[in-house]
N, C-alpha and C. Protein backbone atom coordinates (compact mmCIF):
# COMPACT_ATOMS: atom_id res chain seq x y z
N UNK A 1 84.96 -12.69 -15.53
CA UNK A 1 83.92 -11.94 -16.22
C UNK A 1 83.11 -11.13 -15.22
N UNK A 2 83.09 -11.60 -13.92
CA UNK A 2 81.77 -11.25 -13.15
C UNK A 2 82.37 -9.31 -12.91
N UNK A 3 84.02 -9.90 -12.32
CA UNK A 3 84.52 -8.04 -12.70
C UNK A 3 84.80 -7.06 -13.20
N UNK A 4 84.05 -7.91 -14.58
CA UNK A 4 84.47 -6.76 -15.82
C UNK A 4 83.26 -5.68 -15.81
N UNK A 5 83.07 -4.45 -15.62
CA UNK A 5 81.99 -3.42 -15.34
C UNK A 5 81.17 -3.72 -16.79
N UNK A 6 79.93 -3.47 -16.01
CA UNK A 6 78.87 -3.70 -17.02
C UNK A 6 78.22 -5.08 -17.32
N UNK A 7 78.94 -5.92 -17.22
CA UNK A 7 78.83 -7.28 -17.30
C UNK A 7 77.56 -8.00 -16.46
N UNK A 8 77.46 -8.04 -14.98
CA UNK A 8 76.79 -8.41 -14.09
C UNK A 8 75.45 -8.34 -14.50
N UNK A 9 74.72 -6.93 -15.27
CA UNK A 9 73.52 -6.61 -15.17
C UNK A 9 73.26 -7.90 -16.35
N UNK A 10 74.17 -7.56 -17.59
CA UNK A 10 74.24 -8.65 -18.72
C UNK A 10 73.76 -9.89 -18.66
N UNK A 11 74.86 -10.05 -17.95
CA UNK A 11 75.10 -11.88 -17.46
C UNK A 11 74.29 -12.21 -15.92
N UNK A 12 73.87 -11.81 -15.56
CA UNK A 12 73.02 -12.08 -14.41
C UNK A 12 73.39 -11.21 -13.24
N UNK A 13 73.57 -11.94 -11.59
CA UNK A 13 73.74 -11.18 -10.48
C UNK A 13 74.99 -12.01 -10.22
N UNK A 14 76.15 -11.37 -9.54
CA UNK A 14 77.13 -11.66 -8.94
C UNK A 14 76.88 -13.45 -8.62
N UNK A 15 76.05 -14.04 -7.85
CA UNK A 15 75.92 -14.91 -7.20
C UNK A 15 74.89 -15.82 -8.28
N UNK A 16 74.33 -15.27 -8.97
CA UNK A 16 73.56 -16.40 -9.98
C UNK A 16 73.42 -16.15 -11.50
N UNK A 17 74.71 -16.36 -12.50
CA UNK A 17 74.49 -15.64 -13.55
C UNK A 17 73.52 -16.71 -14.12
N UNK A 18 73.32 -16.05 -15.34
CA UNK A 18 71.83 -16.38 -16.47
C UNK A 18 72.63 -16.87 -18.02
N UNK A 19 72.29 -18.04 -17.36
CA UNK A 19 72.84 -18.53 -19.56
C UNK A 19 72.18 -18.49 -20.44
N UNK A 20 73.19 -17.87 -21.60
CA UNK A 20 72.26 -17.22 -22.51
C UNK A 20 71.80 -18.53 -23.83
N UNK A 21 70.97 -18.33 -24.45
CA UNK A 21 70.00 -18.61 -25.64
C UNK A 21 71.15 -18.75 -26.52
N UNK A 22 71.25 -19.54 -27.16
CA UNK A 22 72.31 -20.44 -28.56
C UNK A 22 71.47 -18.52 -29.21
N UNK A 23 70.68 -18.84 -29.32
CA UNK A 23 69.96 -17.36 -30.47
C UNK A 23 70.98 -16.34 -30.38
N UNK A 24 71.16 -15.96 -28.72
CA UNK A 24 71.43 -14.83 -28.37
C UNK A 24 73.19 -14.61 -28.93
N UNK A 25 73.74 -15.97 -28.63
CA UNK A 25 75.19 -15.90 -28.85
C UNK A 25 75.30 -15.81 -30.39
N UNK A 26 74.04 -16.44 -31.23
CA UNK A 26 74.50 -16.46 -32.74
C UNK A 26 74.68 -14.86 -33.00
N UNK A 27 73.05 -14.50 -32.26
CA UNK A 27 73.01 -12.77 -33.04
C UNK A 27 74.51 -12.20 -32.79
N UNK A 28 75.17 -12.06 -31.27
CA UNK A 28 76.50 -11.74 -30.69
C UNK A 28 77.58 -11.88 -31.99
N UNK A 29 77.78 -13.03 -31.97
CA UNK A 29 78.43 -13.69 -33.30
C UNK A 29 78.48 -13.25 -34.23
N UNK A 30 77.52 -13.02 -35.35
CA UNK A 30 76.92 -12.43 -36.28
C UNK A 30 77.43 -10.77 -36.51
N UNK A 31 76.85 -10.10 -35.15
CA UNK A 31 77.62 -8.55 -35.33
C UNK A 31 79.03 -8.27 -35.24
N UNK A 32 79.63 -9.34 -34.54
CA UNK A 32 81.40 -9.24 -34.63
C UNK A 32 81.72 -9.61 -36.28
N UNK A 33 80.91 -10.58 -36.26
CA UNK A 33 81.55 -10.62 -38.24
C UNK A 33 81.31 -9.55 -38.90
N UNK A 34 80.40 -9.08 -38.92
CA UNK A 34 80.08 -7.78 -39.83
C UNK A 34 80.39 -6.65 -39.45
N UNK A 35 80.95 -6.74 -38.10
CA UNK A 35 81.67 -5.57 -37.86
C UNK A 35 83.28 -5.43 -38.52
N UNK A 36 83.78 -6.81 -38.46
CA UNK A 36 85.14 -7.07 -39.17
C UNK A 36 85.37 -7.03 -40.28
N UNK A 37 84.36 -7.27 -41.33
CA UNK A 37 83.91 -7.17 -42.73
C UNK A 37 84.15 -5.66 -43.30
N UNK A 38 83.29 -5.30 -42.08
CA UNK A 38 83.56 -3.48 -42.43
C UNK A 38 84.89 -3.08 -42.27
N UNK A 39 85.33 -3.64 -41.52
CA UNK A 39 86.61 -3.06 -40.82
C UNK A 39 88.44 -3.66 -41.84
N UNK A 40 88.16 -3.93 -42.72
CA UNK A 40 89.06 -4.35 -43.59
C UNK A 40 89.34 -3.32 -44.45
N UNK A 41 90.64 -3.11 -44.50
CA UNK A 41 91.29 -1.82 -45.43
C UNK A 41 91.21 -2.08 -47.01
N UNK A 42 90.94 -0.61 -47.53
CA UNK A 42 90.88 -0.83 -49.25
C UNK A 42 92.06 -1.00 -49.59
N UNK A 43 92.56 -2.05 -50.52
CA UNK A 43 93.78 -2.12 -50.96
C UNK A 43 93.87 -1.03 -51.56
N UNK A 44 94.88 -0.01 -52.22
CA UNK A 44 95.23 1.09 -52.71
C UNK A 44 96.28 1.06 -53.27
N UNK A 45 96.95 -0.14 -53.55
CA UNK A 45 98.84 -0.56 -53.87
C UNK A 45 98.67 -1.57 -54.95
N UNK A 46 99.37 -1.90 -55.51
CA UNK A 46 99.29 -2.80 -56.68
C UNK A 46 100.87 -3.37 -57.28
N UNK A 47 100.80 -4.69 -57.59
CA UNK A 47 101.95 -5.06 -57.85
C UNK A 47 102.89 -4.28 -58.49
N UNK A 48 104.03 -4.62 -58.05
CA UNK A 48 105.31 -3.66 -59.01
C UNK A 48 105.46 -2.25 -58.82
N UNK A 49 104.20 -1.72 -58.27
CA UNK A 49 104.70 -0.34 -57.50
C UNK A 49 105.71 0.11 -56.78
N UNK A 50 106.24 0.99 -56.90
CA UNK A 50 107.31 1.61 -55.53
C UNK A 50 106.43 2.57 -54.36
N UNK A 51 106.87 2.03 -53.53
CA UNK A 51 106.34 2.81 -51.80
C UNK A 51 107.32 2.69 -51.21
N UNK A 52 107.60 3.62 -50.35
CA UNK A 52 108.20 4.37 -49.51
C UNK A 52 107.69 3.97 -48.04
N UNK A 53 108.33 2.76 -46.96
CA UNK A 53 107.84 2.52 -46.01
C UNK A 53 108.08 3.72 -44.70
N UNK A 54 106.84 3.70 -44.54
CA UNK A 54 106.56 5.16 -43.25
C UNK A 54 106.72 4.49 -42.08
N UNK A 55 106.87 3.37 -41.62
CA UNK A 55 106.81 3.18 -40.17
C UNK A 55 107.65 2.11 -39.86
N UNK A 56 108.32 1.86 -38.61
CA UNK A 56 108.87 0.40 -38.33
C UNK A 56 110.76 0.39 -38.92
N UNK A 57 111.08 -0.80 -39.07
CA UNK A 57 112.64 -0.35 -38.57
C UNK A 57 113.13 -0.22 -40.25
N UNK A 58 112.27 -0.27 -41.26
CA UNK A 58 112.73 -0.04 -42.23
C UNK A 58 112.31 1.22 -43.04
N UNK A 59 111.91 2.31 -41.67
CA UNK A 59 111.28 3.52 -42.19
C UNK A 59 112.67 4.28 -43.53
N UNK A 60 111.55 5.06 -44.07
CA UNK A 60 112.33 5.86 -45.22
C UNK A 60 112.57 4.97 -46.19
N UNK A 61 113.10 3.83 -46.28
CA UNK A 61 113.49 3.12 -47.19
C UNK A 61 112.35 2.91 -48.36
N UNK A 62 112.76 2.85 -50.07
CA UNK A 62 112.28 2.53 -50.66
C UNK A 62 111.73 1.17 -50.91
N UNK A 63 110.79 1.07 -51.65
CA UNK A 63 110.67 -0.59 -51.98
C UNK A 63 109.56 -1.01 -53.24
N UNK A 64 109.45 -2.12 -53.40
CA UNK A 64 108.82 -2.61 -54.56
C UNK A 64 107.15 -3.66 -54.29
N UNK A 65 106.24 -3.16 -54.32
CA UNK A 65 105.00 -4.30 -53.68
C UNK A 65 105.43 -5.64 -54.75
N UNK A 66 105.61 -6.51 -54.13
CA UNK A 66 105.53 -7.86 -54.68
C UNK A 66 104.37 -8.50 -54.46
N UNK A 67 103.47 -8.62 -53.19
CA UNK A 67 102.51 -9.61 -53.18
C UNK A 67 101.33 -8.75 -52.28
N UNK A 68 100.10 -9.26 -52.62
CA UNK A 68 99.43 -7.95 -51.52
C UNK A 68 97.89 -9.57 -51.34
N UNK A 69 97.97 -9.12 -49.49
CA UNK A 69 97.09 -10.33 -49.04
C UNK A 69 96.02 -9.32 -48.53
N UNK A 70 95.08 -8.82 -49.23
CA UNK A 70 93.76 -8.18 -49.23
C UNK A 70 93.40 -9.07 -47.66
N UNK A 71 93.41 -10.37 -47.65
CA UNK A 71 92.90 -10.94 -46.10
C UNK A 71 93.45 -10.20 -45.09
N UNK A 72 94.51 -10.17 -44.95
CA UNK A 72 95.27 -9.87 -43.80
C UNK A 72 95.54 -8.47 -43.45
N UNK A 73 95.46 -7.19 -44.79
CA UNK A 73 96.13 -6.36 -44.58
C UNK A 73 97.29 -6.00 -44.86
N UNK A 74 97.88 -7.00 -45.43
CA UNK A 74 99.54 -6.98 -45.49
C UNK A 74 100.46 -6.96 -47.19
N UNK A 75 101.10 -6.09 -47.18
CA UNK A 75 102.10 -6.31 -48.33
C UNK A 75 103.14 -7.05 -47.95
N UNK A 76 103.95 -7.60 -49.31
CA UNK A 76 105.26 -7.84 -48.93
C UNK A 76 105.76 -7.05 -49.95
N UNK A 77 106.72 -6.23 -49.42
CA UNK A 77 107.88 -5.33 -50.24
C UNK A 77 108.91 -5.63 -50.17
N UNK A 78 109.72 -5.58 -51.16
CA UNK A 78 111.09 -5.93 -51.62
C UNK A 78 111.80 -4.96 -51.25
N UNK A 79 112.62 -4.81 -49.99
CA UNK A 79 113.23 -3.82 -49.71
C UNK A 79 114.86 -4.05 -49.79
N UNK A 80 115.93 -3.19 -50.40
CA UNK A 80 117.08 -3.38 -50.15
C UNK A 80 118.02 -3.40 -49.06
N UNK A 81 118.84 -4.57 -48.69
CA UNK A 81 118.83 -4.43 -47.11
C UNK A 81 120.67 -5.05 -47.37
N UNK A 82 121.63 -4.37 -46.95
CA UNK A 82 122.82 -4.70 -47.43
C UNK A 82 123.39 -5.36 -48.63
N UNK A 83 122.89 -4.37 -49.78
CA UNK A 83 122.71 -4.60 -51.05
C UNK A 83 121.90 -5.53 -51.68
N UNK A 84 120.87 -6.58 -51.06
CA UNK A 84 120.47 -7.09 -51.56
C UNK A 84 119.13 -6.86 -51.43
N UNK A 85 118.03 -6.84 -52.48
CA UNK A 85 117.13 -7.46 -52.33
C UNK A 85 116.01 -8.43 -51.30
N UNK A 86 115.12 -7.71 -50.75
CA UNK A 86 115.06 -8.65 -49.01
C UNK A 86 113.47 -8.50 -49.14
N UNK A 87 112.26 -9.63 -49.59
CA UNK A 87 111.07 -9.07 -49.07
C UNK A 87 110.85 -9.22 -47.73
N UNK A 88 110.25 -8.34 -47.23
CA UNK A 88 109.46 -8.23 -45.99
C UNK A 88 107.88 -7.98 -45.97
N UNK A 89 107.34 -8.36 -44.50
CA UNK A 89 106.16 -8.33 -44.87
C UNK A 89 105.31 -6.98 -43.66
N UNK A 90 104.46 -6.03 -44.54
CA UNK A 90 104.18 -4.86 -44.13
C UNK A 90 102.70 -4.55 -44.08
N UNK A 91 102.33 -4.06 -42.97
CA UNK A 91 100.76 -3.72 -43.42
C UNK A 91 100.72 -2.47 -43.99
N UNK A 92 99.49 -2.15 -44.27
CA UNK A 92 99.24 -1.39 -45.30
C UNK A 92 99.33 0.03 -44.51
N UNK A 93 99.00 0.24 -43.46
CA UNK A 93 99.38 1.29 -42.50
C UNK A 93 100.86 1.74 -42.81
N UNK A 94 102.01 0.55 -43.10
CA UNK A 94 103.49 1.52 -42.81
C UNK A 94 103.86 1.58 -44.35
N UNK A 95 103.06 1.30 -45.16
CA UNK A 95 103.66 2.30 -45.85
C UNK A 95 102.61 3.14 -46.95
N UNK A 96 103.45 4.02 -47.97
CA UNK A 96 102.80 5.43 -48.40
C UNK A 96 103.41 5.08 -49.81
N UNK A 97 102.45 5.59 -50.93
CA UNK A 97 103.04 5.47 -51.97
C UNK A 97 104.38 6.53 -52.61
N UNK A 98 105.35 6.30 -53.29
CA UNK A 98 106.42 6.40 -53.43
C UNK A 98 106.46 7.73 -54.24
C-alpha cells in the first residue's frame, strides 16, 4: 500500500502510518455500496425473446432469453450449437435485441 501514489498522505508517512476510525472505514464502505447500486444495468430483455449475441465465441448467432439474473448482469440464452439447443450464460453487454 505504502507504494501505491497518493496513498502515503492518506494513510500516514512512509515510516508511521495512521489507523483509521471504524467511522471512517464504515463511511469508505458505505460509498462503494452505493456506488455499485448505481452501477447495475437496466434489464431491457425479457423472457422468450430472440437476441442476436454481439460479442464472444458465439457472436452472430441467434438465440432465445430463457432466464435473466438482474443480480449479476447475466442472461442465459438458448443458443443452437450442433443442432441442438445449448443454454449459455451471457451478460447483458454481448448481446442486442434480435
Amino acid at each position: 500500500i505504502r507504494d501505491t501514489p497518493g496513498v502515503i498522505g492518506f494513510a500516514g508517512t512512509k515510516d508511521k502510518p495512521i489507523p483509521m476510525r471504524q467511522s471512517e472505514v464504515d463511511s469508505m464502505l458505505a460509498q462503494m455500496k452505493e456506488r455499485e447500486e448505481k452501477v447495475k444495468p437496466k434489464v431491457s430483455f425479457e423472457v422468450g425473446e430472440t437476441v442476436k449475441v454481439a460479442d464472444g465465441p458465439f457472436q452472430n448467432q441467434n438465440g432465445i432469453v430463457e432466464e435473466i439474473d438482474p443480480e449479476r448482469g447475466k442472461l442465459r440464452v438458448s443458443v443452437t450449437i450442433f443442432g441442438r439447443a445449448t443454454p449459455v450464460e451471457l451478460e447483458y453487454w454481448q448481446v442486442e435485441r434480435g
